[in-house]
Protein backbone atom coordinates (compact mmCIF):
# COMPACT_ATOMS: atom_id res chain seq x y z
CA UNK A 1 10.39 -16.56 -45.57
CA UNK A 2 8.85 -15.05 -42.49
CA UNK A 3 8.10 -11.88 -44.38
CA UNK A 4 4.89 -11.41 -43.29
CA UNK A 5 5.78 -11.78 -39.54
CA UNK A 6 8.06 -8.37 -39.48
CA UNK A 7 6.71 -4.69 -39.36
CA UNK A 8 8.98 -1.48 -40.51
CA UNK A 9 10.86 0.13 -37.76
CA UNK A 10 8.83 3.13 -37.52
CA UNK A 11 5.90 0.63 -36.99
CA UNK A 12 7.65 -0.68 -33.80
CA UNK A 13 8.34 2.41 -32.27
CA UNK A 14 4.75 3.44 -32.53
CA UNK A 15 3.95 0.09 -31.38
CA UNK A 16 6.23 -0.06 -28.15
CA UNK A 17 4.73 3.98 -27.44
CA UNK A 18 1.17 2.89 -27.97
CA UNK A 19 2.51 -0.13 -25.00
CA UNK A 20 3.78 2.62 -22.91
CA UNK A 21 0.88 5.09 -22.97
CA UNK A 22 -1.38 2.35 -23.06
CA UNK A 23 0.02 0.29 -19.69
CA UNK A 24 0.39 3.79 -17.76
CA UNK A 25 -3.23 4.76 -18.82
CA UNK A 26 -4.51 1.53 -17.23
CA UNK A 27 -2.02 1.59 -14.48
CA UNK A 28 -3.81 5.57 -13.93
CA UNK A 29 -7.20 3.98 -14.59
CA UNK A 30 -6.73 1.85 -12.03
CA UNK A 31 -5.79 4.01 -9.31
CA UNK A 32 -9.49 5.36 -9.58
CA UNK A 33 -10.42 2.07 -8.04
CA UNK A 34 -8.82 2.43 -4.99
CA UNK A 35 -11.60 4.05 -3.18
CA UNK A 36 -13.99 1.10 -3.89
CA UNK A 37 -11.54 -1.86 -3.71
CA UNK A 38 -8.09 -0.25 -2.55
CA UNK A 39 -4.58 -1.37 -3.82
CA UNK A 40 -5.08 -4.19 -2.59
CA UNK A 41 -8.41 -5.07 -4.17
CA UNK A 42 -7.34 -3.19 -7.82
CA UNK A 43 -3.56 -5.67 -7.98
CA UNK A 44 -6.07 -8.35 -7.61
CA UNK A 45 -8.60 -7.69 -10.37
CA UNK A 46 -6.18 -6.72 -12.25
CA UNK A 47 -3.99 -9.75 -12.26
CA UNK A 48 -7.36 -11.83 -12.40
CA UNK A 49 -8.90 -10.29 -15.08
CA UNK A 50 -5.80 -10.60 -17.03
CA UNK A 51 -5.34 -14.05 -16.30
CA UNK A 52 -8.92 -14.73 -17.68
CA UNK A 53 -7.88 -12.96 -21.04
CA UNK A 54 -4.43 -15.19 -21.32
CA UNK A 55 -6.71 -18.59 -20.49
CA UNK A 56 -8.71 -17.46 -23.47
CA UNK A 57 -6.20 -16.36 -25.89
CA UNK A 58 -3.59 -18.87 -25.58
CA UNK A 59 -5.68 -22.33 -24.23
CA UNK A 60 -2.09 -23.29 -21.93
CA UNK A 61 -3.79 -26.99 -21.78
CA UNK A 62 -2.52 -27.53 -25.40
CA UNK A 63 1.26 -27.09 -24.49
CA UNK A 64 3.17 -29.95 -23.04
CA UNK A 65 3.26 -29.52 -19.25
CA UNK A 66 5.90 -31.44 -16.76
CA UNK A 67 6.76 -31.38 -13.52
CA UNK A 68 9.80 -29.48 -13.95
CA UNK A 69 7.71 -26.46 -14.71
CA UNK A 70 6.32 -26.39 -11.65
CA UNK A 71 8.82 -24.68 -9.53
CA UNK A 72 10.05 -21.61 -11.93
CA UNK A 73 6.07 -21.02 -12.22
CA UNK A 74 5.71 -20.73 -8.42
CA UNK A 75 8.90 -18.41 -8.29
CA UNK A 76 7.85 -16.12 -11.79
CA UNK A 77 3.87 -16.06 -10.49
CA UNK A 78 5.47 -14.95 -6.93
CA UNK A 79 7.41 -12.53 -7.96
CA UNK A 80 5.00 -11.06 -10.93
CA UNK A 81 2.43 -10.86 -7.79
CA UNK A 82 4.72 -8.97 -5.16
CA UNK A 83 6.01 -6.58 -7.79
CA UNK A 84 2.29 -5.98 -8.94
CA UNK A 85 0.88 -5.66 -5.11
CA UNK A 86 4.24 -3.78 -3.92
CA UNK A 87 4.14 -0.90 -7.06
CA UNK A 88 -0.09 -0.44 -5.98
CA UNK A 89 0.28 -0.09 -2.73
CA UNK A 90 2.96 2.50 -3.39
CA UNK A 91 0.30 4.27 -5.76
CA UNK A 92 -1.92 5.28 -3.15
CA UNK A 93 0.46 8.09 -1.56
CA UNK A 94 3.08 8.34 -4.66
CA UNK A 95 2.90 10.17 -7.87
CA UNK A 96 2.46 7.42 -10.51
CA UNK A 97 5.75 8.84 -12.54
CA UNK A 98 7.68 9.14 -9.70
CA UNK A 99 6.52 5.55 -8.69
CA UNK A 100 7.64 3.66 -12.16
CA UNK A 101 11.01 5.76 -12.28
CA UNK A 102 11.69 4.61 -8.73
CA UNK A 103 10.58 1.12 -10.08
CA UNK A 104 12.94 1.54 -12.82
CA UNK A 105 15.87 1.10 -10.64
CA UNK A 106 15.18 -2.68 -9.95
CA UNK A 107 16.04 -3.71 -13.45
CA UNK A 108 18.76 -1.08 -14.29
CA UNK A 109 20.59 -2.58 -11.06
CA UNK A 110 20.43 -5.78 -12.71
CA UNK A 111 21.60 -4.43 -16.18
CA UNK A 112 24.69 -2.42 -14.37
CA UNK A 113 25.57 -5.02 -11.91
CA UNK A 114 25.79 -7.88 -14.93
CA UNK A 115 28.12 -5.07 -16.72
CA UNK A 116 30.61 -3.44 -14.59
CA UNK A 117 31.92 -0.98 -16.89
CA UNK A 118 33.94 2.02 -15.78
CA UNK A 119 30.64 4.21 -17.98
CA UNK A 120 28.27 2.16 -15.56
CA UNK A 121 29.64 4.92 -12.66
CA UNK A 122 27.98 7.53 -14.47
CA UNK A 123 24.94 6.07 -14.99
CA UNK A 124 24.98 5.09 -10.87
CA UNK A 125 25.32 8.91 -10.24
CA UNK A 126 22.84 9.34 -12.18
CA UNK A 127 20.33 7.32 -10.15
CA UNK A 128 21.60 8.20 -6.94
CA UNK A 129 21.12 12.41 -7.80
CA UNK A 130 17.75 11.32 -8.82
CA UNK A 131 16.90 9.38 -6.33
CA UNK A 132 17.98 12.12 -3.61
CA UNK A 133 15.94 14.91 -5.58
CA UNK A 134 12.85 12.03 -4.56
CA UNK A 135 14.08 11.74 -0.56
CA UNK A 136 11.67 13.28 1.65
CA UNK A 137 13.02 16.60 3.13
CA UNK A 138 11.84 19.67 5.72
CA UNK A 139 12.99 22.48 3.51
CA UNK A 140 10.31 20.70 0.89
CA UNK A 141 7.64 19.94 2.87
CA UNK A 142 5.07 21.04 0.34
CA UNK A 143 6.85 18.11 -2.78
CA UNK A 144 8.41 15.56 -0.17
CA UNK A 145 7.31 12.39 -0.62
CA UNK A 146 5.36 9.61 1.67
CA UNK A 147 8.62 7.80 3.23
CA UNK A 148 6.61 4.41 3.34
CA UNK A 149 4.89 4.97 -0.10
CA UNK A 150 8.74 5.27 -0.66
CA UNK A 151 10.04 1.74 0.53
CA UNK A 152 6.72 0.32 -1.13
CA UNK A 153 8.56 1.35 -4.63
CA UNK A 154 11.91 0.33 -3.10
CA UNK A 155 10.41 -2.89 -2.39
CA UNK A 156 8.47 -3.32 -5.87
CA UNK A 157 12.03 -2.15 -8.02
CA UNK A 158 13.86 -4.90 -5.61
CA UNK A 159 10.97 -7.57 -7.01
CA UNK A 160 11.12 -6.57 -10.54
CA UNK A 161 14.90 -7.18 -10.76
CA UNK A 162 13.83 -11.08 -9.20
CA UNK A 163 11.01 -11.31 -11.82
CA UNK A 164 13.60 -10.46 -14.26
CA UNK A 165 15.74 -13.50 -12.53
CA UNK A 166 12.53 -15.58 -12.92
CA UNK A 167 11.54 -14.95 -16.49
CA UNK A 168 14.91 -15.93 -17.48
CA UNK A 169 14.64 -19.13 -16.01
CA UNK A 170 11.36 -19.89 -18.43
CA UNK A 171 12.88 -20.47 -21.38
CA UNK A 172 12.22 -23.63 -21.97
CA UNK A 173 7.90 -23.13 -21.46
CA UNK A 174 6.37 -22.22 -24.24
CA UNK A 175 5.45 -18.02 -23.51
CA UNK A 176 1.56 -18.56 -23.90
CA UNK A 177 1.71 -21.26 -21.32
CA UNK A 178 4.40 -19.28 -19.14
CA UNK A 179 2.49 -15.69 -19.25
CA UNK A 180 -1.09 -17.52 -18.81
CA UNK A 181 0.04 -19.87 -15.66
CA UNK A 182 2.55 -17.19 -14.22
CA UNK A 183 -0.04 -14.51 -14.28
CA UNK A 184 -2.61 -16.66 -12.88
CA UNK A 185 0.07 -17.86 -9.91
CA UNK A 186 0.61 -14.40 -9.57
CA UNK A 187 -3.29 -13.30 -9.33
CA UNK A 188 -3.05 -16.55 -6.58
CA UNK A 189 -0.63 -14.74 -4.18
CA UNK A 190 -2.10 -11.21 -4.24
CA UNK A 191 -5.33 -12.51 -3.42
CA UNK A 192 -5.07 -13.55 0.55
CA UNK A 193 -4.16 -9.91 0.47
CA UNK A 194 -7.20 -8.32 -1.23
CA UNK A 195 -8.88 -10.93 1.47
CA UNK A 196 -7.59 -9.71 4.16
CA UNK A 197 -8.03 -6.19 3.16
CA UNK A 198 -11.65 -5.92 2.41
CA UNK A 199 -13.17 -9.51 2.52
CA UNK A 200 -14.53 -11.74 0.28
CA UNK A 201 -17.78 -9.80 -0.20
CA UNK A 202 -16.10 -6.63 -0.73
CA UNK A 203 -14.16 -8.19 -3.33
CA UNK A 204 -17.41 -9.79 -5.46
CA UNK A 205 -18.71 -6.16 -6.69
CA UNK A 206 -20.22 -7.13 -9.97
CA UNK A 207 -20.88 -3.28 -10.87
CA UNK A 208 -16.84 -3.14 -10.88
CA UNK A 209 -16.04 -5.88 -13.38
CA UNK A 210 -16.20 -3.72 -16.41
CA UNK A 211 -13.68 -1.88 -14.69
CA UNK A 212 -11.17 -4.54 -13.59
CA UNK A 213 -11.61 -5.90 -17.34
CA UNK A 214 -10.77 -2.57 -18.82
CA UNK A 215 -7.67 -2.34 -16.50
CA UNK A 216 -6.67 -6.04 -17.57
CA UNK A 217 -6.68 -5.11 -20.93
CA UNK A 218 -4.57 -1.42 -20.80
CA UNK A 219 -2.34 -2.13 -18.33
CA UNK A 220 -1.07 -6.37 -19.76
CA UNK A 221 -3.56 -7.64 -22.75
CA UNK A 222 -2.76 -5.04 -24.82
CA UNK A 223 0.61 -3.64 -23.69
CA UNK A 224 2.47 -6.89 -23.75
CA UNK A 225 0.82 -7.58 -27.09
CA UNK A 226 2.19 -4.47 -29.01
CA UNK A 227 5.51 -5.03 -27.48
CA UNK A 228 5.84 -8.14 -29.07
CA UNK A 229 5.08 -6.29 -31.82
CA UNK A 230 7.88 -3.74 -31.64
CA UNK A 231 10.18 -6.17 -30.69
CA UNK A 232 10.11 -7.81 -34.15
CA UNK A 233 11.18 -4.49 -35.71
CA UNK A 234 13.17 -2.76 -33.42
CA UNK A 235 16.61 -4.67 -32.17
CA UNK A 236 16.83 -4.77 -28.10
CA UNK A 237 19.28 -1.83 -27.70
CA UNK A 238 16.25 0.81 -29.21
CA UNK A 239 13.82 -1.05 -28.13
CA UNK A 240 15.87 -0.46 -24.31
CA UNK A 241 16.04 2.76 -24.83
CA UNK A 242 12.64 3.93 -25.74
CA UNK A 243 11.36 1.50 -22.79
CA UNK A 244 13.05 4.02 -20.51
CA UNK A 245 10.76 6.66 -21.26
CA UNK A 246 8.07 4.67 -19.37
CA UNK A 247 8.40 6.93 -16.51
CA UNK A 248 7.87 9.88 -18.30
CA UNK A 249 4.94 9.16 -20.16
CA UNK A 250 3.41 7.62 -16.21
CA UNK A 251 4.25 11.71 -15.41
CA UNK A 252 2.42 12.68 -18.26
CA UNK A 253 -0.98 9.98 -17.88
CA UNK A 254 -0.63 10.88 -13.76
CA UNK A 255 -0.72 14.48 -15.12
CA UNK A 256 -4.12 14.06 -17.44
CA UNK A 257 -5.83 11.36 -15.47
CA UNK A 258 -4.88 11.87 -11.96
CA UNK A 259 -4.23 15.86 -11.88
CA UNK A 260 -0.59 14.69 -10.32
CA UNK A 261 1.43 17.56 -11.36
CA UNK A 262 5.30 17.52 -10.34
CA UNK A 263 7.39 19.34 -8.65
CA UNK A 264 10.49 20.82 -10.53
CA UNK A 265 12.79 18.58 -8.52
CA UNK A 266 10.61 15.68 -9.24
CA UNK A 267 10.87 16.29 -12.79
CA UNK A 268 14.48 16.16 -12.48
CA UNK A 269 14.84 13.08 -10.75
CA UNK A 270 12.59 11.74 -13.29
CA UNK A 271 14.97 12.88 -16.04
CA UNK A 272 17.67 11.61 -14.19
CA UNK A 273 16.95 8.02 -14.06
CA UNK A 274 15.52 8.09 -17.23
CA UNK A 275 18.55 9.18 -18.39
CA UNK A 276 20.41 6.86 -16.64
CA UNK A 277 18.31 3.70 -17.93
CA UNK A 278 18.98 5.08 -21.81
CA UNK A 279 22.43 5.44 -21.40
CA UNK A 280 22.59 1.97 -19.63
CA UNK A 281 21.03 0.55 -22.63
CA UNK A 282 23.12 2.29 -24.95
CA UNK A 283 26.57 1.18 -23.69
CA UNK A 284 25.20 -2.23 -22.88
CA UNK A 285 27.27 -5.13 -24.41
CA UNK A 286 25.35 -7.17 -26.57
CA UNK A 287 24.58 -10.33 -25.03
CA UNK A 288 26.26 -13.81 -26.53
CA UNK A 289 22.52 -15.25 -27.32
């Protein structure tokens, strides 16, 4: 009897929304610290910081540790680390809805190249229609988008499908110890970046802690935390589905932090590939697990 270990369904949904607002707040807060650290600087503190959090909460020297860990750690941290560096550096000259819908592409490429169903052409339209209303054109000068804040996205939606890839291959670790050493491997490879970008000196700003510990907590401690939460309630097809609203409520925090109001045709593409991710979700077969 595991009773006390499940919550009512309307508990997870408000769970897995309080994720979403709370991960797109952070990812907004963040973006404030690009003028002080730059993307570069912010993917660092806040991989660090969260690492710092996961050492504390889970204590990974208590879990049984062997050698064959050590590769699929290198290979999740990596690819946790580009996806994180990749998705901030497209931040500084892309809408943060725009950015996460665009992001959003990585992982519903995975989910409709593992299906192949004739339904999985409609849901391609739909992500190509979107994904033109995003392309950078004359006649919208005024909405077009930053081509190379573009390929940054590209790039991160590319590395979330391999972190996808990676996770899968932890299975056998127990998640504490996977999240904690994976997040700190990640914080590992973004940080000759930050280096590079601003020096070690620019990166030890005290004053700024309270800010890269506030951005660890929004955007992983406590987003990853309530969806395990929902995930207990809510089976993986719903739980799918309201994931793919992620980009709109990053349109909405972009709106209210940031003052990054959309274009009409970037609202579209937005509901387009939002659209697309539900319906993937929806017709999804169930897996054999």
């Amino acid at each position: 009897m595991n009773h006390h270990k499940s919550y009512p369904f309307s508990f997870g949904v408000i769970a897995l929304i309080a994720s979403m607002i709370s991960l797109c707040m952070g990812t907004s807060f963040a973006k404030s610290l690009f003028s002080e650290i730059g993307a570069q600087g912010t993917t660092f503190y806040r991989l660090m910081f969260s690492a710092i959090l996961l050492w504390i909460i889970w204590r990974p020297w208590r879990f049984k540790f062997t050698r064959a860990y050590i590769f699929p750690i290198i290979f999740y941290g990596v690819s946790l680390g580009m996806l994180n560096f990749l998705f901030y550096m497209a931040l500084r000259t892309i809408p943060l809805g725009i950015a996460i819908a665009i992001e959003f592409c990585g992982p519903l490429g995975l989910a409709l190249f593992a299906s192949r169903k004739k339904i999985d052409f409609l849901w391609i339209a739909l992500v190509i229609i979107g994904l033109l209303f995003l392309i950078p054109n004359e006649s919208t000068s005024a909405t077009s988008l930053d081509p190379i804040g573009l390929m940054y996205c590209v790039a991160a939606a590319i590395f979330w499908a391999i972190y996808i890839i990676a996770g899968q291959k932890m299975s056998n670790i127990h998640p504490g110890q996977a999240s904690t050493l994976g997040i700190t491997m990640a914080a590992l490879t973004v940080m000759p970046f930050a280096i590079a970008s601003i020096g070690v000196e620019g990166l030890w700003r005290v004053e700024l802690f309270w800010v890269g510990l506030v951005v660890g907590i929004l955007s992983s401690a406590l987003p990853y935390s309530l969806e395990m939460i929902s995930l207990r309630s809510l089976d993986r097809k719903t739980f799918g589905v309201l994931l793919s609203l992620e980009p709109a409520f990053g349109a909405i925090a972009g709106a209210i932090v940031l003052h990054e109001f959309l274009s009409i045709q970037q609202i579209i593409a937005i509901i387009c590939i939002v659209s697309a991710s539900m319906g993937c979700t929806l017709t999804a077969k169930r897996g054999k697990k």
